[in-house]
PDB file of N, CA and C in Angstrom:
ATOM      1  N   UNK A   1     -16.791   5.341 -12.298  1.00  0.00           N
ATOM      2  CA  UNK A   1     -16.596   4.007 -11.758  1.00  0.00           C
ATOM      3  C   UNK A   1     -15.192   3.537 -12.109  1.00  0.00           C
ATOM      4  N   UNK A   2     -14.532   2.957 -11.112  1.00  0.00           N
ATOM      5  CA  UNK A   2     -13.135   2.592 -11.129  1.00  0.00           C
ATOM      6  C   UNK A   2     -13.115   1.175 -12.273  1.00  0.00           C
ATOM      7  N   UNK A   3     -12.157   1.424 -12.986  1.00  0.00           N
ATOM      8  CA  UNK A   3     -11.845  -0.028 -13.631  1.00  0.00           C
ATOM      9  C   UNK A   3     -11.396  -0.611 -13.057  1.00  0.00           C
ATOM     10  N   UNK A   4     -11.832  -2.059 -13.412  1.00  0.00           N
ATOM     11  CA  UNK A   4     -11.338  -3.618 -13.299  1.00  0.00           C
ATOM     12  C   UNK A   4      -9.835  -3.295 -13.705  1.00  0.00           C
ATOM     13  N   UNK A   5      -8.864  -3.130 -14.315  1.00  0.00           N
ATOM     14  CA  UNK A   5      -7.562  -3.642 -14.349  1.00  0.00           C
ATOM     15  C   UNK A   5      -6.983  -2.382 -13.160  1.00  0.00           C
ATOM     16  N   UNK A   6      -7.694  -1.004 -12.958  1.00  0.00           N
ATOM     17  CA  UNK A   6      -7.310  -0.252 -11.850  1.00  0.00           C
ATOM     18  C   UNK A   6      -7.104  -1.017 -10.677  1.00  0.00           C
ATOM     19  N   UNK A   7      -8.408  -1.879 -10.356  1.00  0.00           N
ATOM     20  CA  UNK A   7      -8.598  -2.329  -8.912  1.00  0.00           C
ATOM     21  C   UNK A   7      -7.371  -3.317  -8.816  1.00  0.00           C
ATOM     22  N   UNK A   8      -7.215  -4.397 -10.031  1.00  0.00           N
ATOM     23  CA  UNK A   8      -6.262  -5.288 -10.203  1.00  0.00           C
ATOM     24  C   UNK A   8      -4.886  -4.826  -9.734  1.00  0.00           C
ATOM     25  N   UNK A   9      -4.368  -3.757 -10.372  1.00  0.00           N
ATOM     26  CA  UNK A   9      -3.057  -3.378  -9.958  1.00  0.00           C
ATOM     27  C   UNK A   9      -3.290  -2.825  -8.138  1.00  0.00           C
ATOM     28  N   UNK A  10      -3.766  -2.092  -8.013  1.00  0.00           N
ATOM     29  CA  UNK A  10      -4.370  -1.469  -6.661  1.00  0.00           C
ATOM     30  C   UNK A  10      -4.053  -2.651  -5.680  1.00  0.00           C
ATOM     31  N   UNK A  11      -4.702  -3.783  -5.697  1.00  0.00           N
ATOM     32  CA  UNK A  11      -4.799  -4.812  -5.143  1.00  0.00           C
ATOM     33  C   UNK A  11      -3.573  -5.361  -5.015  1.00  0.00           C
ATOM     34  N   UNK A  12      -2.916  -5.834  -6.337  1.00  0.00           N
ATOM     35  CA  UNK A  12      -1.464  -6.354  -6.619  1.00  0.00           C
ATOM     36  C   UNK A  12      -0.466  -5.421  -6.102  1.00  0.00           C
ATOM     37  N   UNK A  13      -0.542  -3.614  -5.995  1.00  0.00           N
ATOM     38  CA  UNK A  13       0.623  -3.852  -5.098  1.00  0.00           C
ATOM     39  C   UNK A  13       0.235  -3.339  -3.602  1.00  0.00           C
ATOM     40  N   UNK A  14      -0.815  -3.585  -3.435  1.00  0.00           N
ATOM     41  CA  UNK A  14      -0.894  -4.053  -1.561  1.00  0.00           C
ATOM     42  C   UNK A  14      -0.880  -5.099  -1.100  1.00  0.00           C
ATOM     43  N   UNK A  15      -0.692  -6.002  -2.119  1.00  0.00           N
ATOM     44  CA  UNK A  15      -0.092  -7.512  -1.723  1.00  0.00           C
ATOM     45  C   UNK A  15       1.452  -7.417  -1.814  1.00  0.00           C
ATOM     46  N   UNK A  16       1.844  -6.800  -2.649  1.00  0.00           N
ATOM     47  CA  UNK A  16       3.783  -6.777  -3.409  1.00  0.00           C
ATOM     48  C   UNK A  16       3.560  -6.221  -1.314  1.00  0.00           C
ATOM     49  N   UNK A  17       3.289  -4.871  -1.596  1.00  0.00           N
ATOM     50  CA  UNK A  17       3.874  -4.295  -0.254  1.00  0.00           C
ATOM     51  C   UNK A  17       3.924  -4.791   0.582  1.00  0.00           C
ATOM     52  N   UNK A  18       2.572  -5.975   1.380  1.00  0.00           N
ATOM     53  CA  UNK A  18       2.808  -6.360   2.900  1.00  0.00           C
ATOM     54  C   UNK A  18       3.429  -7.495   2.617  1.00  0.00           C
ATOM     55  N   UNK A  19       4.222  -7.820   1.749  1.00  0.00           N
ATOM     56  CA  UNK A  19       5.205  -8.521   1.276  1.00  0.00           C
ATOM     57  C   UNK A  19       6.555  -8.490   1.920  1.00  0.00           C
ATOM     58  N   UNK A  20       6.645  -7.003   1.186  1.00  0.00           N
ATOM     59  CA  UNK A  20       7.629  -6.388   0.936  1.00  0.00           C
ATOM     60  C   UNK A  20       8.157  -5.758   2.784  1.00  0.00           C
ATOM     61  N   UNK A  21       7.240  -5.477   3.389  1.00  0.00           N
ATOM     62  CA  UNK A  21       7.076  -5.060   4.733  1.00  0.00           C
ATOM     63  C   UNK A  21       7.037  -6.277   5.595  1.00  0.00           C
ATOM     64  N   UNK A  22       6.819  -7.164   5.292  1.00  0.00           N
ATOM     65  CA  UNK A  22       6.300  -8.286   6.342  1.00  0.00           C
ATOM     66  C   UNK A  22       8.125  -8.609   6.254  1.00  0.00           C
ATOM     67  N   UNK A  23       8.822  -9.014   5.360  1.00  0.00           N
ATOM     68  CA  UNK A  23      10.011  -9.063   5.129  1.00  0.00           C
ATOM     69  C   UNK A  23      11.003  -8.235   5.467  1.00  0.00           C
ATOM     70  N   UNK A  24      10.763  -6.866   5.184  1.00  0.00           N
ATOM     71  CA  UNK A  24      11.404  -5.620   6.125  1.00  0.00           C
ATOM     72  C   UNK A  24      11.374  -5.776   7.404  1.00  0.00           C
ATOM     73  N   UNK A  25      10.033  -5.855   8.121  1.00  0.00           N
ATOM     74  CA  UNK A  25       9.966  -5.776   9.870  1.00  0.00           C
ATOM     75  C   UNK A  25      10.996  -7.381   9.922  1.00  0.00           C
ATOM     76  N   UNK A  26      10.751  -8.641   9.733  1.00  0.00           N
ATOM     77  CA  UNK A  26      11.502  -9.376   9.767  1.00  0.00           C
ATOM     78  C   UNK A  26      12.734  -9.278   9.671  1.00  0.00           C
ATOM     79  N   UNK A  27      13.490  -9.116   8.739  1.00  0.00           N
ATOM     80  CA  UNK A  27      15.205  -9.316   8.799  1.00  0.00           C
ATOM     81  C   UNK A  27      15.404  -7.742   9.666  1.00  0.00           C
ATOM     82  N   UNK A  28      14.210  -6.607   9.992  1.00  0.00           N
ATOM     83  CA  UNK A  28      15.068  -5.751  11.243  1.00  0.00           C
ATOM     84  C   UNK A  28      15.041  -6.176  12.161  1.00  0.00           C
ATOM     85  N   UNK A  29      13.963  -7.082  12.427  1.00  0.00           N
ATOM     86  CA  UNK A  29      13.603  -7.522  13.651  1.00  0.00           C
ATOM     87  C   UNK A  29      15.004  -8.627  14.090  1.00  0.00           C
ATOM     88  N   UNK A  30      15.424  -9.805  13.188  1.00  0.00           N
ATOM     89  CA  UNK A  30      16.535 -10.469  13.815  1.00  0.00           C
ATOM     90  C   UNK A  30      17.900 -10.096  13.426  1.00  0.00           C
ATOM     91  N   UNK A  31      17.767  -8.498  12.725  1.00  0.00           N
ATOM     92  CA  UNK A  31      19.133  -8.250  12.635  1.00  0.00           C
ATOM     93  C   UNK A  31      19.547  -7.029  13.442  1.00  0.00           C
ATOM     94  N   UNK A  32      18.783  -6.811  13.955  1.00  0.00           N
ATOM     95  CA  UNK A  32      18.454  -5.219  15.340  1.00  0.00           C
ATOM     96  C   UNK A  32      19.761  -5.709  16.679  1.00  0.00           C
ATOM     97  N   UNK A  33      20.246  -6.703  16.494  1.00  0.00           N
ATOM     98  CA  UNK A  33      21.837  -6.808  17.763  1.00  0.00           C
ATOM     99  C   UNK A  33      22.722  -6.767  16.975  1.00  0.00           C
ATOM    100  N   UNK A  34      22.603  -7.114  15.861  1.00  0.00           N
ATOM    101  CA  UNK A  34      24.028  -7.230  14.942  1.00  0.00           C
ATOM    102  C   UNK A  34      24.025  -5.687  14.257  1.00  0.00           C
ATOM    103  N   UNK A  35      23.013  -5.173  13.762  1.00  0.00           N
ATOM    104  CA  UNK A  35      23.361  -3.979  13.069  1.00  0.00           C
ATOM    105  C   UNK A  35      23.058  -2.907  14.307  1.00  0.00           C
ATOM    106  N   UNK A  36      23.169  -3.255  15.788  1.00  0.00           N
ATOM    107  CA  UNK A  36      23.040  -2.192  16.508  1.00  0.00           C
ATOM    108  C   UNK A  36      21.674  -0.895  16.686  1.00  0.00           C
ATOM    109  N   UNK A  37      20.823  -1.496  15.348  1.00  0.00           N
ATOM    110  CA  UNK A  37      19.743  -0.572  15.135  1.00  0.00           C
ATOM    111  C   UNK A  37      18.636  -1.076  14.434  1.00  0.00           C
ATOM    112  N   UNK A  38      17.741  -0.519  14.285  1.00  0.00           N
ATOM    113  CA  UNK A  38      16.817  -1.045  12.884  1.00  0.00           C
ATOM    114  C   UNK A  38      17.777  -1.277  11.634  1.00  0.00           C
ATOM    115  N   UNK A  39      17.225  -2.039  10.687  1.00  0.00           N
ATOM    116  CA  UNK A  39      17.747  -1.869   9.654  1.00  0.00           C
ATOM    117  C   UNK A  39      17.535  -0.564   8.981  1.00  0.00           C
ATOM    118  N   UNK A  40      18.380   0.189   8.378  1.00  0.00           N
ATOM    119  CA  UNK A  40      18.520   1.268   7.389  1.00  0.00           C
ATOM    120  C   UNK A  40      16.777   0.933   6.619  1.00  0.00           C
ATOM    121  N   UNK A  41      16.389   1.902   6.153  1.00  0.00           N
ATOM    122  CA  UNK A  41      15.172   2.180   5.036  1.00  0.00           C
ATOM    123  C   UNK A  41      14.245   1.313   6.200  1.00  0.00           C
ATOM    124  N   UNK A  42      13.978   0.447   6.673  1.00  0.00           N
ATOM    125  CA  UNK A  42      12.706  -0.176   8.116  1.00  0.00           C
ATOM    126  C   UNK A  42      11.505   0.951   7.594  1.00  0.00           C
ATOM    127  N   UNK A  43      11.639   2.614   8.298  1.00  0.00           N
ATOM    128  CA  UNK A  43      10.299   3.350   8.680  1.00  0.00           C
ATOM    129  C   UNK A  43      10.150   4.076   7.210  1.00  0.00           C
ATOM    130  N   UNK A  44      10.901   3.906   6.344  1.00  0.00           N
ATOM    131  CA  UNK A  44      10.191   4.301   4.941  1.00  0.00           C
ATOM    132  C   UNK A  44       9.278   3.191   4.426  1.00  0.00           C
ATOM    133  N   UNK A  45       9.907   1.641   4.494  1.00  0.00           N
ATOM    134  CA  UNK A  45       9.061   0.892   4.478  1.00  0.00           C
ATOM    135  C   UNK A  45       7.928   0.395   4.654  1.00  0.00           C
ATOM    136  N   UNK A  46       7.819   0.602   5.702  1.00  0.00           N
ATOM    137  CA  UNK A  46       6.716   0.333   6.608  1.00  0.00           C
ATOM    138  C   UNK A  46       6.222   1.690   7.139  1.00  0.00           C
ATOM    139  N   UNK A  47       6.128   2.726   6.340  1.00  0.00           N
ATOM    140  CA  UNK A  47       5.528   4.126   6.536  1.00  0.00           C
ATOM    141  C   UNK A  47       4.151   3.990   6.427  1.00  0.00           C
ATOM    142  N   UNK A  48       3.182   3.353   5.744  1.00  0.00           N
ATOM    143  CA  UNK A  48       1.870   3.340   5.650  1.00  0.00           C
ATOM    144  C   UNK A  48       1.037   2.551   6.624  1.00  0.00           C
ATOM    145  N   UNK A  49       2.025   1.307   7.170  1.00  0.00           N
ATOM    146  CA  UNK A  49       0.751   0.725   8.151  1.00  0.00           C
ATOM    147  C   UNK A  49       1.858   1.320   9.649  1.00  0.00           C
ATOM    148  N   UNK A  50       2.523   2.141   9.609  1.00  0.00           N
ATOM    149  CA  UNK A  50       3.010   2.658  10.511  1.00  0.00           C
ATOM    150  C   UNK A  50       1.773   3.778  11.171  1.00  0.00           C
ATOM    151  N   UNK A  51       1.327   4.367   9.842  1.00  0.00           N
ATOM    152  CA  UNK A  51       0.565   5.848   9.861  1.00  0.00           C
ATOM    153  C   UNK A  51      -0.599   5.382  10.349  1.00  0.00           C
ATOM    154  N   UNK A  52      -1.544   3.835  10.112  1.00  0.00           N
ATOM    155  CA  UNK A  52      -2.481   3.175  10.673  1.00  0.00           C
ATOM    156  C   UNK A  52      -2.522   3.155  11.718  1.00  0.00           C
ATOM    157  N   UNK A  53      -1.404   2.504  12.316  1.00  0.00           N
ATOM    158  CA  UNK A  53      -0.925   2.059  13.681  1.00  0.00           C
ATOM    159  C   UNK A  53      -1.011   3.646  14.530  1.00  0.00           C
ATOM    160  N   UNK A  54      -0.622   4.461  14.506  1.00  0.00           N
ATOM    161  CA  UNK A  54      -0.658   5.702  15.014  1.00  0.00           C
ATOM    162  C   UNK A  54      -2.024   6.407  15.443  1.00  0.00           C
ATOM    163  N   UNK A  55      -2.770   6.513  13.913  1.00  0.00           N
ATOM    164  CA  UNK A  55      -3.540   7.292  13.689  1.00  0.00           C
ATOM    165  C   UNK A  55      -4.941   6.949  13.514  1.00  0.00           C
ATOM    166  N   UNK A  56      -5.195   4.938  13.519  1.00  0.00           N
ATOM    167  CA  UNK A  56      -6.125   4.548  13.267  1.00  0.00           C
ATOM    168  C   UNK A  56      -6.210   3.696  14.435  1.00  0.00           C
ATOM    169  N   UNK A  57      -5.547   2.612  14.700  1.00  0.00           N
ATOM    170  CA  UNK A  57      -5.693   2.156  15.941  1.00  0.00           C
ATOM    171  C   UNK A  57      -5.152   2.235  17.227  1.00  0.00           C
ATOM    172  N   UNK A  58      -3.924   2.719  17.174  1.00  0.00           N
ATOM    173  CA  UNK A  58      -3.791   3.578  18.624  1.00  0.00           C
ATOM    174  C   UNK A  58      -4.854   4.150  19.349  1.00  0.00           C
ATOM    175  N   UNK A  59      -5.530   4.959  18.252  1.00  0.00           N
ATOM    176  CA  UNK A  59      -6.757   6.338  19.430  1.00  0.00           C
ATOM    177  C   UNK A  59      -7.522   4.627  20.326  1.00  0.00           C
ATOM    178  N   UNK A  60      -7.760   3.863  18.969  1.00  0.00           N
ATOM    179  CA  UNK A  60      -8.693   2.464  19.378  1.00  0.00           C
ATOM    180  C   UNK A  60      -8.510   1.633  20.459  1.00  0.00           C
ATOM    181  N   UNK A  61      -7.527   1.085  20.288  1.00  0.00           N
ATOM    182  CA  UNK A  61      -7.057   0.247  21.346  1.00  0.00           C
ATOM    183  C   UNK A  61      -5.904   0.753  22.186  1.00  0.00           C
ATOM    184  N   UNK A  62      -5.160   0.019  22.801  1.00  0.00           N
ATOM    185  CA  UNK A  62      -4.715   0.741  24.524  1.00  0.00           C
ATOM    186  C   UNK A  62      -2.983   0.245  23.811  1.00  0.00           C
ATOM    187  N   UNK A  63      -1.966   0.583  23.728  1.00  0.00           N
ATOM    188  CA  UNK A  63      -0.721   0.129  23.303  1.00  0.00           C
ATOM    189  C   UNK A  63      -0.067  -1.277  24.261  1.00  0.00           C
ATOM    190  N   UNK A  64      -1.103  -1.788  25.092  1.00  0.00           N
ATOM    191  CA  UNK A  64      -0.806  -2.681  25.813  1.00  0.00           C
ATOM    192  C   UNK A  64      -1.565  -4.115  24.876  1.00  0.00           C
ATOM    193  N   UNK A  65      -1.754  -4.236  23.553  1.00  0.00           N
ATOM    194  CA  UNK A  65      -1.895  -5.355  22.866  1.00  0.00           C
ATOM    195  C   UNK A  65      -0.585  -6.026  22.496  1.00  0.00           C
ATOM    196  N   UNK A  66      -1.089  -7.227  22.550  1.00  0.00           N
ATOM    197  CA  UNK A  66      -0.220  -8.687  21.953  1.00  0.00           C
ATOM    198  C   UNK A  66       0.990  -7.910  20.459  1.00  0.00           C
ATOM    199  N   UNK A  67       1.413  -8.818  20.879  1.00  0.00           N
ATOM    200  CA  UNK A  67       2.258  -8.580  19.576  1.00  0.00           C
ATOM    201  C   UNK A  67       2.346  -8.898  18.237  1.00  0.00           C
ATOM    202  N   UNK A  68       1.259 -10.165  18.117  1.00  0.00           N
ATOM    203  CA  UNK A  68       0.967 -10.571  16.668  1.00  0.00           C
ATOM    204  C   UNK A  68      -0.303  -9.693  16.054  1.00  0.00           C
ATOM    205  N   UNK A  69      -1.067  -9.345  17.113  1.00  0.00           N
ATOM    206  CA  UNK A  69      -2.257  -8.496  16.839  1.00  0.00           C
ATOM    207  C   UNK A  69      -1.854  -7.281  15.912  1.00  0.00           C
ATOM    208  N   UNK A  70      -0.956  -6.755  16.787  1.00  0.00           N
ATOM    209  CA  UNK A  70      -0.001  -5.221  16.025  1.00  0.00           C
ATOM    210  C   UNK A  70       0.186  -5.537  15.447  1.00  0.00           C
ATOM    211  N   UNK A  71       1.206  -6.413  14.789  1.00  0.00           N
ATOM    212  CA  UNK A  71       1.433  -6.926  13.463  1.00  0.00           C
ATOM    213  C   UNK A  71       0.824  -6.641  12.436  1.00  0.00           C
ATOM    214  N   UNK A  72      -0.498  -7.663  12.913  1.00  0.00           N
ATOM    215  CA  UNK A  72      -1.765  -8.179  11.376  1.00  0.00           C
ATOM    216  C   UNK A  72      -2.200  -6.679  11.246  1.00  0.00           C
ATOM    217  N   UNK A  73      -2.193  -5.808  12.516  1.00  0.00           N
ATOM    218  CA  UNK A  73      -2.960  -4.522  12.466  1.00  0.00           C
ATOM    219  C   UNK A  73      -1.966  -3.717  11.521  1.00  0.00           C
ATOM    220  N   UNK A  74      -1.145  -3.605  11.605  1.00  0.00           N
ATOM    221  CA  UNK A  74       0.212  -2.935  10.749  1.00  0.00           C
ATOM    222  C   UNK A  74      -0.011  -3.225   9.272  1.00  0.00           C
ATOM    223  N   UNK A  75       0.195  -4.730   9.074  1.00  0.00           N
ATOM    224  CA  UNK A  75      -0.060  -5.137   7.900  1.00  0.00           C
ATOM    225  C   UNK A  75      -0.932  -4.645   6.973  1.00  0.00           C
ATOM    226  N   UNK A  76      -2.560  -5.271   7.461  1.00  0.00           N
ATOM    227  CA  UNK A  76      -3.558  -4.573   7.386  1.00  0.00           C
ATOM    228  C   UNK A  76      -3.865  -2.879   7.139  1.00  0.00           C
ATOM    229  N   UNK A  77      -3.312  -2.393   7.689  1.00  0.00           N
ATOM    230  CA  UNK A  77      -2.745  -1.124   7.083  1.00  0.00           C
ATOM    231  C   UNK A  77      -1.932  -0.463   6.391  1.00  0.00           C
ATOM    232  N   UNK A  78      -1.065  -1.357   5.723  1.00  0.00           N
ATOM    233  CA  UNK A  78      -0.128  -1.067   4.979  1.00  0.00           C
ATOM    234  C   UNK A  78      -0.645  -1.502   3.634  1.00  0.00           C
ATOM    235  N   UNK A  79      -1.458  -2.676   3.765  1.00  0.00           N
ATOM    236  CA  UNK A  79      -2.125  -3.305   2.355  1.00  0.00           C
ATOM    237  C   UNK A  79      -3.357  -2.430   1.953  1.00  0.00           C
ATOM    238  N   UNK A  80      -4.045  -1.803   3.047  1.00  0.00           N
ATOM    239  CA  UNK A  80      -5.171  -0.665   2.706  1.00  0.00           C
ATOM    240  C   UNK A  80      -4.443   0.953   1.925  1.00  0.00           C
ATOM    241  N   UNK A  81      -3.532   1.304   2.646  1.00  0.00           N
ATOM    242  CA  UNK A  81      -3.080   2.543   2.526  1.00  0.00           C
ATOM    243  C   UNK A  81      -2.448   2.518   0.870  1.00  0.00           C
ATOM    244  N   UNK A  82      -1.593   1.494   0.955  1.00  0.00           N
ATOM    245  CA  UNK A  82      -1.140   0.984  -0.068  1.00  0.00           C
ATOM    246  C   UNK A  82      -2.025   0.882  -1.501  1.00  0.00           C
ATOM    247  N   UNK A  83      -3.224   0.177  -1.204  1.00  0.00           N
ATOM    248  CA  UNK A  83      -4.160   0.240  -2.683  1.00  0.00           C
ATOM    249  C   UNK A  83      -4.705   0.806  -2.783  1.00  0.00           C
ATOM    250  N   UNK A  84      -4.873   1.803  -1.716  1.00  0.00           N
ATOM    251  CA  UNK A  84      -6.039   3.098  -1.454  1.00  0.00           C
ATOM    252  C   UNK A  84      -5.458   3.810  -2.392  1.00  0.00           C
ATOM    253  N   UNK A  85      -4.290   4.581  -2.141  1.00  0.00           N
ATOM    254  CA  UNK A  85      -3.035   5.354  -2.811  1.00  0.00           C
ATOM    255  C   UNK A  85      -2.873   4.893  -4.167  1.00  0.00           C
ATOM    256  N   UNK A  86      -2.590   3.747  -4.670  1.00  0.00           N
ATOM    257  CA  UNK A  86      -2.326   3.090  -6.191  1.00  0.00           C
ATOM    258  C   UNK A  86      -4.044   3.479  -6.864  1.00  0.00           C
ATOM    259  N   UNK A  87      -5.104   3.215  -6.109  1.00  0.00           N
ATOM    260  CA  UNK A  87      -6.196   3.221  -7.003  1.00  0.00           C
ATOM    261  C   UNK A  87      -6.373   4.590  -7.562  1.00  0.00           C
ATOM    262  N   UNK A  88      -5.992   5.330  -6.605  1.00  0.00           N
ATOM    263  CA  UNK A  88      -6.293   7.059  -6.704  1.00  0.00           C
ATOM    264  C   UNK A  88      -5.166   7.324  -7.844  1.00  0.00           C
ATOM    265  N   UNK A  89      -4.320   6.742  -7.589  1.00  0.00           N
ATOM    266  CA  UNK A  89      -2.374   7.388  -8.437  1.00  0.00           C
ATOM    267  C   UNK A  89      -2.822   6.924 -10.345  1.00  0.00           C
ATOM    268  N   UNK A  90      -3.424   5.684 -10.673  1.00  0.00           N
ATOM    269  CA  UNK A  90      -3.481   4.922 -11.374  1.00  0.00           C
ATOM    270  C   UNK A  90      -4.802   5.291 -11.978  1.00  0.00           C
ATOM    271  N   UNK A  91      -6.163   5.776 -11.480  1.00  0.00           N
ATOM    272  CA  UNK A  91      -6.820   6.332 -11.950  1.00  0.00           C
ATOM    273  C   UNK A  91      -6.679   7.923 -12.506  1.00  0.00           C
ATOM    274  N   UNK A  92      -5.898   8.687 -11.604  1.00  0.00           N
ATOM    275  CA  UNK A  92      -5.906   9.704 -12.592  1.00  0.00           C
ATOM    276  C   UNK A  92      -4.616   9.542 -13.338  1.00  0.00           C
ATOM    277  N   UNK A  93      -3.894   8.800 -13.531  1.00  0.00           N
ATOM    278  CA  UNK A  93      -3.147   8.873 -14.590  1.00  0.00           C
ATOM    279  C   UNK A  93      -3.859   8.322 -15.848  1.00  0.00           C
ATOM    280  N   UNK A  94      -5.166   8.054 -15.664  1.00  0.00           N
ATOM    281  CA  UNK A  94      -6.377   6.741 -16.760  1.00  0.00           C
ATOM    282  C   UNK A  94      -6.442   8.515 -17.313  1.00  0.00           C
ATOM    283  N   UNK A  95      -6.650   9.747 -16.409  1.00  0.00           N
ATOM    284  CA  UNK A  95      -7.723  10.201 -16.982  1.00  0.00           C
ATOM    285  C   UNK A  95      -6.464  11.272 -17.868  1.00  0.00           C
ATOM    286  N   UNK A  96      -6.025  11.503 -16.958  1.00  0.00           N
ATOM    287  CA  UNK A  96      -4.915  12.637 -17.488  1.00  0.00           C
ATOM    288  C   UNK A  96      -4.130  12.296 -19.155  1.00  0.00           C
ATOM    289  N   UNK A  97      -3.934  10.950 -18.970  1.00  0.00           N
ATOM    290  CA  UNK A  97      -3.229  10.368 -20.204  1.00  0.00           C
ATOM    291  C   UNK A  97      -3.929   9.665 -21.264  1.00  0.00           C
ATOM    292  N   UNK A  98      -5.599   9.940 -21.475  1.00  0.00           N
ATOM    293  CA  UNK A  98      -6.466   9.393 -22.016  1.00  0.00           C
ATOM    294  C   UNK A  98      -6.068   9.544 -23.293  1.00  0.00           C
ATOM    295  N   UNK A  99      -6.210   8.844 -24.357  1.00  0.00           N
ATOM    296  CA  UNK A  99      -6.281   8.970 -26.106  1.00  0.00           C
ATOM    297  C   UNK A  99      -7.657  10.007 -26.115  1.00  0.00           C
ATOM    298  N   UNK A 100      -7.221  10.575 -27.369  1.00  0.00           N
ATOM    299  CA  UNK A 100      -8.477  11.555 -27.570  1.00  0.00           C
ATOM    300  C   UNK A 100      -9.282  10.476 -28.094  1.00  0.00           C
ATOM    301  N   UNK A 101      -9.275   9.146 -28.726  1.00  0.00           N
ATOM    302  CA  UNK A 101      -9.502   8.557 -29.549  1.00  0.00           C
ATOM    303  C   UNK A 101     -10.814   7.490 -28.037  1.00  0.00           C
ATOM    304  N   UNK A 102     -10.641   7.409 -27.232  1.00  0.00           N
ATOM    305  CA  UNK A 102     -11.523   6.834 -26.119  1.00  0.00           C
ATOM    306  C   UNK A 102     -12.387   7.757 -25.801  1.00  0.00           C
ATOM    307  N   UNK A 103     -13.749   7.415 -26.202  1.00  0.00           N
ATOM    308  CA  UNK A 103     -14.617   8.353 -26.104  1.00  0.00           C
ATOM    309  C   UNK A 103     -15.519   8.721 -27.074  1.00  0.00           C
ATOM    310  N   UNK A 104     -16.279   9.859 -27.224  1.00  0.00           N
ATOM    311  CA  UNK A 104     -17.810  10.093 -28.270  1.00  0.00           C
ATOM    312  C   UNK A 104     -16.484  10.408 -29.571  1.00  0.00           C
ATOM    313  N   UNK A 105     -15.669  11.187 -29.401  1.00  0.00           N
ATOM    314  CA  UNK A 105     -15.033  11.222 -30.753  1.00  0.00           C
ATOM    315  C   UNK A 105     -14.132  10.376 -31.442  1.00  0.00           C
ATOM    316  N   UNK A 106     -14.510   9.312 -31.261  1.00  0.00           N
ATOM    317  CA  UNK A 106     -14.139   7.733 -32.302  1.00  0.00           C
ATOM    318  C   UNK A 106     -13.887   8.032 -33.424  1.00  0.00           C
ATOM    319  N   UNK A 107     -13.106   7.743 -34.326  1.00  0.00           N
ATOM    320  CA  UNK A 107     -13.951   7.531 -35.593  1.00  0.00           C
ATOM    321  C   UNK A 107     -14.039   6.158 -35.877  1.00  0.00           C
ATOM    322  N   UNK A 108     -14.957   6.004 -37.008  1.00  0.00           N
ATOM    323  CA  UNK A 108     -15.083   4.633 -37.723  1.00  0.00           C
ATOM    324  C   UNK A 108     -13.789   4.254 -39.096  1.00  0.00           C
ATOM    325  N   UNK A 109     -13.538   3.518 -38.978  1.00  0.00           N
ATOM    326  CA  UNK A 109     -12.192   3.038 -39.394  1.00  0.00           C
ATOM    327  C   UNK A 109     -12.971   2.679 -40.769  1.00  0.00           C
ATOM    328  N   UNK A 110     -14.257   1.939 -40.443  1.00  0.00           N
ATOM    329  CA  UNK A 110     -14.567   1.228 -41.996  1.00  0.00           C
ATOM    330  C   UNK A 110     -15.215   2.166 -42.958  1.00  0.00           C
ATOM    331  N   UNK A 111     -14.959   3.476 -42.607  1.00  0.00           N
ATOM    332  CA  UNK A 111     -15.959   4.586 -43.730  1.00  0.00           C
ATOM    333  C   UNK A 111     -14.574   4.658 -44.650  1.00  0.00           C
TER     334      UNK A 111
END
């Protein structure tokens, strides 16, 4: 069973990220005439609810949706992929880097 401070961080950075992305697609989005292109780093950024968008709701829906829809759908996938990935990354580093001392071989301090 996953820990409580696992899920916590997990959670915290798929919030940091569609943060962090909601802000990326933004300043590429009104700086895409002046810098001639996306902004530099854009599809590393936004690589996880990119991979959604592709691979999860594309097959779903028809590429002829609204544009705020894609969005939340992007988002939404970037905040899943995102804590999906941290819970998995963050749990086995729980297990790999465990104290020998967590666990049946305790000792008692007061003997």
């Amino acid at each position: 069973m996953m820990n409580t401070k696992t899920r916590t961080i997990a959670v915290w950075a798929g919030l940091i990220s569609v943060i962090i992305g909601a802000a990326t697609f933004a300043l590429s989005w009104n700086l895409y005439d002046i810098l001639g292109g996306p902004m530099p780093g854009t599809k590393v950024l936004l690589f996880p609810g990119s991979l959604t968008l592709i691979y999860v709701w594309h097959p779903l829906f028809t590429e002829e949706i609204n544009f705020w829809p894609k969005f939340a759908l992007q988002m939404f996938g970037q905040f899943f992929v995102v804590t999906v990935m941290t819970m998995l990354c963050v749990g086995l580093a729980q297990k790999l880097f465990a104290s020998p001392r967590n666990g049946k071989h305790e000792r008692n301090p007061k003997c």
